[in-house]
N, C-alpha and C. Protein backbone atom coordinates (compact mmCIF):
# COMPACT_ATOMS: atom_id res chain seq x y z
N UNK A 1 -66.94 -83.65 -31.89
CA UNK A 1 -67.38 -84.26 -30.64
C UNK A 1 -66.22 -84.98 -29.95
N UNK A 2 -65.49 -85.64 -30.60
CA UNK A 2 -64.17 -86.32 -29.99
C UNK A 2 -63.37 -85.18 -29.95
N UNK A 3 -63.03 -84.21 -30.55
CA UNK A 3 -62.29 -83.79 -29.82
C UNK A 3 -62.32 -82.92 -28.66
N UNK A 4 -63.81 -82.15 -28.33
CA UNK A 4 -64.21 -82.00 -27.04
C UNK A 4 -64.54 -83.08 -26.34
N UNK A 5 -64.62 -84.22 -26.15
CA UNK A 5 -64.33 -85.08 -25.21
C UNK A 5 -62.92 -85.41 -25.20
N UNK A 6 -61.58 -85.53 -25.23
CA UNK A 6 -60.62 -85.43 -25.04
C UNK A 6 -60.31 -83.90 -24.80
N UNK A 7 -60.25 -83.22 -25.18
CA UNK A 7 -59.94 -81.78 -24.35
C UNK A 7 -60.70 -81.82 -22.65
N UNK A 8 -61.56 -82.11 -22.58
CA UNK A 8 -62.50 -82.35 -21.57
C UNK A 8 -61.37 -83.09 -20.70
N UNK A 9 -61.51 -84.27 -21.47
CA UNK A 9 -60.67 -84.79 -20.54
C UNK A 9 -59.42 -84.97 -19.77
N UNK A 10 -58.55 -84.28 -20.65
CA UNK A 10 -57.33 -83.55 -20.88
C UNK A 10 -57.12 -82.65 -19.34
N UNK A 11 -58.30 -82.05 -19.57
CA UNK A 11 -58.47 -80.47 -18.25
C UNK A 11 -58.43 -81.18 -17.60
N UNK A 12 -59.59 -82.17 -17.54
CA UNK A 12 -59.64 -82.92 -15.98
C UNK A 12 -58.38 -83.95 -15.52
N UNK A 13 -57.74 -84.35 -16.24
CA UNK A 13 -56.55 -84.74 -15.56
C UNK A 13 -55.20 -83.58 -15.26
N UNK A 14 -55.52 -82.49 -15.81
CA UNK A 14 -54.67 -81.73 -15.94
C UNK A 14 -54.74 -81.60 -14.67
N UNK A 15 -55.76 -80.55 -13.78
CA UNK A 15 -56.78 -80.27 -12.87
C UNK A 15 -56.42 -81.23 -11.23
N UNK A 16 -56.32 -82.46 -11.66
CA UNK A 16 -55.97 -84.05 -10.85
C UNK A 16 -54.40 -83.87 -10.72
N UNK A 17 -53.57 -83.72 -11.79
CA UNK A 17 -52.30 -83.59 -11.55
C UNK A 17 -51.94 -82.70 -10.92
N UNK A 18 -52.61 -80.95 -10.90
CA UNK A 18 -52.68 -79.94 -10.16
C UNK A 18 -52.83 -80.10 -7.97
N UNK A 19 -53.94 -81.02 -8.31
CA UNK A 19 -54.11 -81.38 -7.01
C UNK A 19 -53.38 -82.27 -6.24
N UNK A 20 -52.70 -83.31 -6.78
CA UNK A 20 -52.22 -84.15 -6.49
C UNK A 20 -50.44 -83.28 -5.96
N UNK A 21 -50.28 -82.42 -7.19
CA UNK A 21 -49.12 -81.50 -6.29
C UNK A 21 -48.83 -80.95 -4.99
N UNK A 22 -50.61 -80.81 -4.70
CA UNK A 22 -50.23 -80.28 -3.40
C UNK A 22 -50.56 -81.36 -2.35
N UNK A 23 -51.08 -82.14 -2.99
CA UNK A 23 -51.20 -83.42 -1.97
C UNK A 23 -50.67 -84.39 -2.01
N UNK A 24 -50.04 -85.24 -1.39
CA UNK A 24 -49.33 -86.51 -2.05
C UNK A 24 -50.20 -87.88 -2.75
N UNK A 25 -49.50 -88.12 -3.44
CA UNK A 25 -50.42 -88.66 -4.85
C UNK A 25 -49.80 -88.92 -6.12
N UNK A 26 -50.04 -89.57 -6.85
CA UNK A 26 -49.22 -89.51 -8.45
C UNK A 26 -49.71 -88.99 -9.57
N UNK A 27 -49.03 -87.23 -8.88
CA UNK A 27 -49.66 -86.29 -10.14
C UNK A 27 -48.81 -86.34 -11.62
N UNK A 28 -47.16 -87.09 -11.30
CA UNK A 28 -46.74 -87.02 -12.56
C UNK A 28 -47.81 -87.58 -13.30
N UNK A 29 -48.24 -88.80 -13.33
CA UNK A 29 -48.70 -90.07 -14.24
C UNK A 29 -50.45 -89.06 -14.74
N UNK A 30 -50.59 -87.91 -13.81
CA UNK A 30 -52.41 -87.29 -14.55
C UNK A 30 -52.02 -86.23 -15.48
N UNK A 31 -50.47 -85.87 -14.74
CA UNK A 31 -49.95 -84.43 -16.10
C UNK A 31 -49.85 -85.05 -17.28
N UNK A 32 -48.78 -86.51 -17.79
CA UNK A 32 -48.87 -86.54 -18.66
C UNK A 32 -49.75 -87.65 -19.65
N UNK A 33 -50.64 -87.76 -18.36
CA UNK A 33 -52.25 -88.59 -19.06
C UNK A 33 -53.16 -87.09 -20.11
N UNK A 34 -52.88 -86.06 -19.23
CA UNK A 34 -53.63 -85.03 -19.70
C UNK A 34 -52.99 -84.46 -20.99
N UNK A 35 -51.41 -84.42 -21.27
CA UNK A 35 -51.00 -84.19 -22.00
C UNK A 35 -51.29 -84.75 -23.08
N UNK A 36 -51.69 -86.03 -23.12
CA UNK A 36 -51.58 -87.35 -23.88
C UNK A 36 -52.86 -87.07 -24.72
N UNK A 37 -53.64 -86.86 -23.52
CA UNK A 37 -54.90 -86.20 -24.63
C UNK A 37 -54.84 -85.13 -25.08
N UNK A 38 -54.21 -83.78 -24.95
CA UNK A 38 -53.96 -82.60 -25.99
C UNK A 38 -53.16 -82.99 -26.95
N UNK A 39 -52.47 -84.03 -26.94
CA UNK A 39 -51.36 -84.08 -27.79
C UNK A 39 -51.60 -84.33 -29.62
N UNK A 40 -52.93 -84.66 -29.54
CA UNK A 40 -53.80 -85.34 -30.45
C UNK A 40 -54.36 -84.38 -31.24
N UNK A 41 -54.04 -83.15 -30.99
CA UNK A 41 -54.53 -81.64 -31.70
C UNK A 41 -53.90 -81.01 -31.50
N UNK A 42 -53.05 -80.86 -30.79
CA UNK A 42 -51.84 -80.30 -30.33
C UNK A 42 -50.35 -80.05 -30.20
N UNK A 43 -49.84 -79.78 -31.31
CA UNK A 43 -48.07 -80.27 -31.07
C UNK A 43 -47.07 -79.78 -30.25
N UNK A 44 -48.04 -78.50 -29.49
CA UNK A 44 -46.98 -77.91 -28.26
C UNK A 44 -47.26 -78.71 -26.94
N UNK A 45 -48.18 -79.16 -26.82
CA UNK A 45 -48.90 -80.22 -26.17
C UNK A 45 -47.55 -81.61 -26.03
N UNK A 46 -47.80 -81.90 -27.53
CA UNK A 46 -46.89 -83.34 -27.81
C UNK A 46 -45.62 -82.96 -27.51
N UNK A 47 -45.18 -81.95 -27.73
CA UNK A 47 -43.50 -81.13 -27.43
C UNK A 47 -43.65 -81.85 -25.91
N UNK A 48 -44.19 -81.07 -25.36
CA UNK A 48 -43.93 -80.98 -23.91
C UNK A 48 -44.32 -82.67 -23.01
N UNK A 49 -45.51 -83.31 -23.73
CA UNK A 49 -45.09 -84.91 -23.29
C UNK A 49 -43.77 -85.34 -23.85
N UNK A 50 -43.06 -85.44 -24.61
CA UNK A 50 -41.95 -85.73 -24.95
C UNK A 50 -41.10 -85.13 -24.12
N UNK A 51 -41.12 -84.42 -24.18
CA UNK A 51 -39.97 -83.67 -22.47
C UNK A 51 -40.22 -84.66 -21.12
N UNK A 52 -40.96 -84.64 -20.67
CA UNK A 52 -41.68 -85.14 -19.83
C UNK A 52 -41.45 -86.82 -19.69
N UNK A 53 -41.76 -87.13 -20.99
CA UNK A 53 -41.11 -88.83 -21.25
C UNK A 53 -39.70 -88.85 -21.16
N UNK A 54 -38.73 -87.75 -21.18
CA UNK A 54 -37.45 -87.52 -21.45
C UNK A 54 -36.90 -87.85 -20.09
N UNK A 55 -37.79 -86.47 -19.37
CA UNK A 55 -37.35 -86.46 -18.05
C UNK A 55 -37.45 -87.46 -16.83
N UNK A 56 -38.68 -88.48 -17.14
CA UNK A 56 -38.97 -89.54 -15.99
C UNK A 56 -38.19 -90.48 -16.78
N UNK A 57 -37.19 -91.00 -17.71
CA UNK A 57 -36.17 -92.16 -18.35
C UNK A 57 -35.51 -91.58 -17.24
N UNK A 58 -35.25 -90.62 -17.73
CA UNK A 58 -33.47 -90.36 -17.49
C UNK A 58 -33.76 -90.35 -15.73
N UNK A 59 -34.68 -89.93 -15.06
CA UNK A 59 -34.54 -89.92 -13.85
C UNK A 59 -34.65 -91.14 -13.05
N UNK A 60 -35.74 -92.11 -14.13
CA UNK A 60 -35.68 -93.43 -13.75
C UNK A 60 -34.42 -94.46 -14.00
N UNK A 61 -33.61 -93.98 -14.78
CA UNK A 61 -32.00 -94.43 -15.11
C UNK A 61 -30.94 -94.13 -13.67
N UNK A 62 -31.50 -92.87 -13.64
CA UNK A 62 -30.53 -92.18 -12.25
C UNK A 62 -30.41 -92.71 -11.22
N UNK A 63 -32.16 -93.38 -10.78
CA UNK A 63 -32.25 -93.91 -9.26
C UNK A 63 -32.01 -95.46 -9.61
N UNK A 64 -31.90 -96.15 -11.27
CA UNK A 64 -31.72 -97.22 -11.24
C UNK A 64 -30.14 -97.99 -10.95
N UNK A 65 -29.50 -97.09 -11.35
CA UNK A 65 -27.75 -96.72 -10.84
C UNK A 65 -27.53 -96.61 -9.54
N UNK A 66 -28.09 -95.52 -9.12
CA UNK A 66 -28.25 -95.52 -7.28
C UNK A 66 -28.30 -96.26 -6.77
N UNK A 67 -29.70 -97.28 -6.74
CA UNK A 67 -30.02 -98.24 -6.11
C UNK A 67 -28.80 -99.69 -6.34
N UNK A 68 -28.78 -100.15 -7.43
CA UNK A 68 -27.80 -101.17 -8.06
C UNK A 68 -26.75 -100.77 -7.19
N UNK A 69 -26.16 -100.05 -6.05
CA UNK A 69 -25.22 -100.21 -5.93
C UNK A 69 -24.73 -100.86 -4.65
């Protein structure tokens, strides 16, 4: 039962992050909410939030350099 309610829920943010792409909105933060819940049965799931956590540091490092200057 928990874990169809997190898969469930998973889609539906997946779904939110989908939409939010084409609309402006903060679909990063529903992709890897959705991830967050596959990740829990999932280790290609968890692979890919870890990328993802990789990629918003380092990008949040990038514009934090930028800006500082």
């Amino acid at each position: 039962m928990k874990k169809l309610l997190l898969q469930i829920i998973g889609v539906l943010f997946i779904l939110l992050g989908l939409f939010f792409s084409l609309v402006p909105g903060p679909s990063l933060i529903f992709f890897m909410t959705g991830l967050l819940c596959f990740s829990f049965y999932y280790p290609k799931a968890r692979h890919y939030l870890k990328l993802c956590q990789k990629a918003l540091t380092k990008s949040c490092n990038y514009l934090d350099k930028k800006l500082a200057r």
